[in-house]
Protein backbone atom coordinates (compact mmCIF):
# COMPACT_ATOMS: atom_id res chain seq x y z
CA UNK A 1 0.00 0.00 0.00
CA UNK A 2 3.31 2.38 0.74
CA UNK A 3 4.22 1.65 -2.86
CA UNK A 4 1.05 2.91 -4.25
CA UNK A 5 0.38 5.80 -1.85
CA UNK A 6 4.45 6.83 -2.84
CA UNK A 7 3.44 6.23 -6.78
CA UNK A 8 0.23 8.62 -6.37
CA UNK A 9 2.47 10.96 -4.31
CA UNK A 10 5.30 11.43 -7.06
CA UNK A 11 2.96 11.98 -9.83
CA UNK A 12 1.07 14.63 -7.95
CA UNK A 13 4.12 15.98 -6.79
CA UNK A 14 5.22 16.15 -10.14
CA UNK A 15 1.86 17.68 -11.80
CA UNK A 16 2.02 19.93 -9.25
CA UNK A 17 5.61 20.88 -10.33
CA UNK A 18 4.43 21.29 -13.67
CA UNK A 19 1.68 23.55 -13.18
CA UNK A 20 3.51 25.94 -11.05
CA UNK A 21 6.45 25.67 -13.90
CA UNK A 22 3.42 26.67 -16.32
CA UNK A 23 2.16 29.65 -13.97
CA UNK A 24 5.58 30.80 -13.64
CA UNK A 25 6.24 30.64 -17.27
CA UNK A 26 2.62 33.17 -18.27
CA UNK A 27 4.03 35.42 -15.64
CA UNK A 28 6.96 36.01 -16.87
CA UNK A 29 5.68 36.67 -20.43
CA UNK A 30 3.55 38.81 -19.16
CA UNK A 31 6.15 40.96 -18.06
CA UNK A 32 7.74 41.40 -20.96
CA UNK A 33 4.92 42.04 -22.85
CA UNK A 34 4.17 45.89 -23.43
CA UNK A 35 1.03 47.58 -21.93
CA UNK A 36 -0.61 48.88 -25.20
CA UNK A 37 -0.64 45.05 -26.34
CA UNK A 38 -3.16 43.93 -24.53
CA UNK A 39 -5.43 46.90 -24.93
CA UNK A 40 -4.60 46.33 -29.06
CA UNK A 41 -5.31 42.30 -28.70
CA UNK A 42 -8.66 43.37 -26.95
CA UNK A 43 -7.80 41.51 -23.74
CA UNK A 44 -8.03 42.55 -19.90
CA UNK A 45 -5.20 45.50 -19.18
CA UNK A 46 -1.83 44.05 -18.40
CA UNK A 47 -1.91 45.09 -14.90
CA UNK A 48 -5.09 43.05 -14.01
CA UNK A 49 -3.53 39.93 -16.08
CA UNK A 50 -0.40 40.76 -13.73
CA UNK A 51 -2.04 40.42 -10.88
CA UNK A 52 -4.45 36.98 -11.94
CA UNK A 53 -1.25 35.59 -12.48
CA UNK A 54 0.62 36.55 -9.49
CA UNK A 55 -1.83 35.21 -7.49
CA UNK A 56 -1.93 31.85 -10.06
CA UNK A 57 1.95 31.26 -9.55
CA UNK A 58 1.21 31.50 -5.72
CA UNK A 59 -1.56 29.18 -5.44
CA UNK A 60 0.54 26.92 -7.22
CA UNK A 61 3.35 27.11 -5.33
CA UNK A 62 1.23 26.78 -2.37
CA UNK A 63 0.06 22.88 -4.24
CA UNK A 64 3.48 22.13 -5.30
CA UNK A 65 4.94 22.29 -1.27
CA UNK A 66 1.80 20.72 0.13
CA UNK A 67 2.09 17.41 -2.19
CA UNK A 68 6.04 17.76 -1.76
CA UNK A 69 5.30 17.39 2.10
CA UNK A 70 3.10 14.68 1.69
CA UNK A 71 5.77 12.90 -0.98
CA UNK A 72 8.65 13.70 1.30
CA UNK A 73 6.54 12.05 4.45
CA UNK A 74 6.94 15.53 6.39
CA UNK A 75 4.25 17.12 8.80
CA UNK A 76 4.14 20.27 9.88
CA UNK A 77 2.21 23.73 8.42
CA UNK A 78 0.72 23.75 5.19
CA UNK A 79 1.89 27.28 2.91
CA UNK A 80 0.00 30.26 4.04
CA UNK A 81 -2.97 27.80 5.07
CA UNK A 82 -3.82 26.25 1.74
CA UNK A 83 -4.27 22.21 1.11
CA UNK A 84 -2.96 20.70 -1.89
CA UNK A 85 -6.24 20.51 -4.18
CA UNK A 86 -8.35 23.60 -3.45
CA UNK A 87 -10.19 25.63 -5.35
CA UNK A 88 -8.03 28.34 -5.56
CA UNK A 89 -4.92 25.64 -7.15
CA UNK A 90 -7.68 24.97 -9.74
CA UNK A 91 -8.02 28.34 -10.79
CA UNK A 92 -4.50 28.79 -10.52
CA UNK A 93 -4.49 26.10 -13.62
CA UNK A 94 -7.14 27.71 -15.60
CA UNK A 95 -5.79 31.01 -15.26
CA UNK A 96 -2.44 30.01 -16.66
CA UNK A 97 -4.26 28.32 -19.54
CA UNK A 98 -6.41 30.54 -20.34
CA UNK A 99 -3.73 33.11 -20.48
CA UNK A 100 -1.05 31.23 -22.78
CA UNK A 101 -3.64 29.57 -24.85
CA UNK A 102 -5.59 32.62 -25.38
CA UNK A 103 -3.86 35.57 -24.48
CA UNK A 104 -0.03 34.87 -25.47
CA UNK A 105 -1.15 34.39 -29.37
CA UNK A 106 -2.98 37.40 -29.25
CA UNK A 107 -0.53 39.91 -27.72
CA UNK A 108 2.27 37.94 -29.50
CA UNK A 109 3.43 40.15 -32.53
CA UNK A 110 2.29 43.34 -30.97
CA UNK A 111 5.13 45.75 -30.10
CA UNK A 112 8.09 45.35 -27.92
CA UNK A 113 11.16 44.17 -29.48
CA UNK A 114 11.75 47.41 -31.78
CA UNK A 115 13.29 47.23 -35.40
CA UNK A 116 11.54 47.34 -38.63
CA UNK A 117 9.30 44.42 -39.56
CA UNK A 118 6.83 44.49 -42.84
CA UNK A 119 3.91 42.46 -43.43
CA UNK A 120 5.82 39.65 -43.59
CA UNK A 121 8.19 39.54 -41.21
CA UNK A 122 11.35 41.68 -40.60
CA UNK A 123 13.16 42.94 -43.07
């Protein structure tokens, strides 16, 4: 039963991992993406997406230590309160989906990197 529980442990552990890699990853490119792109692409203002995504990478840190506890065999407090599967890890996922799925194509080729590109591409 050890061997099963450690099994289910690792690949939550690593899922886990994974999301918070994927949360980490939209925040970063949100950074970097200018202001006026997001208002051009017709999304929400890159402040608010800032902030969704702040909030995404913590809630997914917050999964990622729980199920690392739990895979390491260590007690002891859980981060800032928050169990491994909550509702606020789950909309940690969809908010980092949403915004590379959606978002990232869309405020992709919009400013930023200066230079001189034409319609097909710089030239």
């Amino acid at each position: 039963m050890d061997l099963i529980n450690g099994g289910l442990n690792l690949l939550f552990l690593l899922l886990a991992i994974g999301i918070f890699g994927m949360a980490v990853y939209a925040l970063v490119h949100a950074l970097r993406v200018p202001d006026n792109a997001f208002i051009s692409a017709g999304k929400l203002k890159k402040n608010i997406w800032l902030i969704i995504l702040a909030l995404a990478t913590l809630f997914s840190a917050g999964g990622a230590w729980s199920f690392l506890q739990a895979f390491l065999m260590l007690g002891g407090m859980q981060f800032i309160g928050l169990g491994a599967v909550n509702i606020f890890s789950i909309a940690a996922v969809i908010a980092a989906v949403v915004y590379i799925v959606d978002v990232k194509p869309a405020v992709k080729g919009m400013g930023g990197r200066g230079g001189s590109s034409g319609p097909y591409g710089p030239w």
